[in-house]
Protein backbone atom coordinates (compact mmCIF):
# COMPACT_ATOMS: atom_id res chain seq x y z
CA UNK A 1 118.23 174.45 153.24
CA UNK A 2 121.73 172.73 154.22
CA UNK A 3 121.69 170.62 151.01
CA UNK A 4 121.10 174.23 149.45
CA UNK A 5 124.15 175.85 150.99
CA UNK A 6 126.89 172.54 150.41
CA UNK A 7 125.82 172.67 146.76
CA UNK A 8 126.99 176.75 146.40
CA UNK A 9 130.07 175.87 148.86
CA UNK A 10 130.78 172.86 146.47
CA UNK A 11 130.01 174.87 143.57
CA UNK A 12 132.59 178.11 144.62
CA UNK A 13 135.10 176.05 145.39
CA UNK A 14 135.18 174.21 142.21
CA UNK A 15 134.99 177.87 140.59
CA UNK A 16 138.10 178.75 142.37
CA UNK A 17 140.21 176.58 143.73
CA UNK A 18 139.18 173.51 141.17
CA UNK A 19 139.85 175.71 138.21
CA UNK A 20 143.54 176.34 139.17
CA UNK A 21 144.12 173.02 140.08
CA UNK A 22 143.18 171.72 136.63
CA UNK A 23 145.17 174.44 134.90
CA UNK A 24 148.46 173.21 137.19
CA UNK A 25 147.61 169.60 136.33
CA UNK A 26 147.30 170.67 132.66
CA UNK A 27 150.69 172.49 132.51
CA UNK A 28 152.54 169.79 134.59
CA UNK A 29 151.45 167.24 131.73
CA UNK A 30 152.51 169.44 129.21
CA UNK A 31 155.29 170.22 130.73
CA UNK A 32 156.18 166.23 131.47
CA UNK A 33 155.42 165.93 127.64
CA UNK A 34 158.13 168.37 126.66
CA UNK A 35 160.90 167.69 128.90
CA UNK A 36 164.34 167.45 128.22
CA UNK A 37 164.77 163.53 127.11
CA UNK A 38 161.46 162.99 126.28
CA UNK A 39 161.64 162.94 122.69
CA UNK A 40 163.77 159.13 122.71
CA UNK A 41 160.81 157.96 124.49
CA UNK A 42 158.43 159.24 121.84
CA UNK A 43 160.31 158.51 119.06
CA UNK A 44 160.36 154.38 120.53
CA UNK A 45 156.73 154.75 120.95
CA UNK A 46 155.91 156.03 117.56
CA UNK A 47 158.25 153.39 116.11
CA UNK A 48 157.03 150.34 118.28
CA UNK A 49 154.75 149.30 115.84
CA UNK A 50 157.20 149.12 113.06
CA UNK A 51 159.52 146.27 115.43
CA UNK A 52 159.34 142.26 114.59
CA UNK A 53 157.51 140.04 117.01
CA UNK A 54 159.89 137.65 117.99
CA UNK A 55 158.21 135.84 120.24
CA UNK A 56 157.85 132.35 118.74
């Protein structure tokens, strides 16, 4: 029966406590995408492609 009772501990706290920590993980990435400064980075990226290899 204790292998019942971890798995509906396990399963509340991922209900809970799991689901808020995704959603904080979610908006901090969002967030990290949108921050001041960011678009120079994302305007190299998208460009990167577009630059000569030079390498020999």
């Amino acid at each position: 029966m204790t292998g019942h009772l971890n798995y509906e501990a396990l399963r509340h706290f991922a209900d809970s406590w799991g689901l808020l920590f995704m959603t904080l993980v979610f908006l901090a990435l969002v967030g990290w995408t949108f921050r001041k400064g960011a678009s120079r980075h994302h305007d190299k990226a998208a460009n990167m492609i577009f630059e000569e290899d030079d390498h020999g």
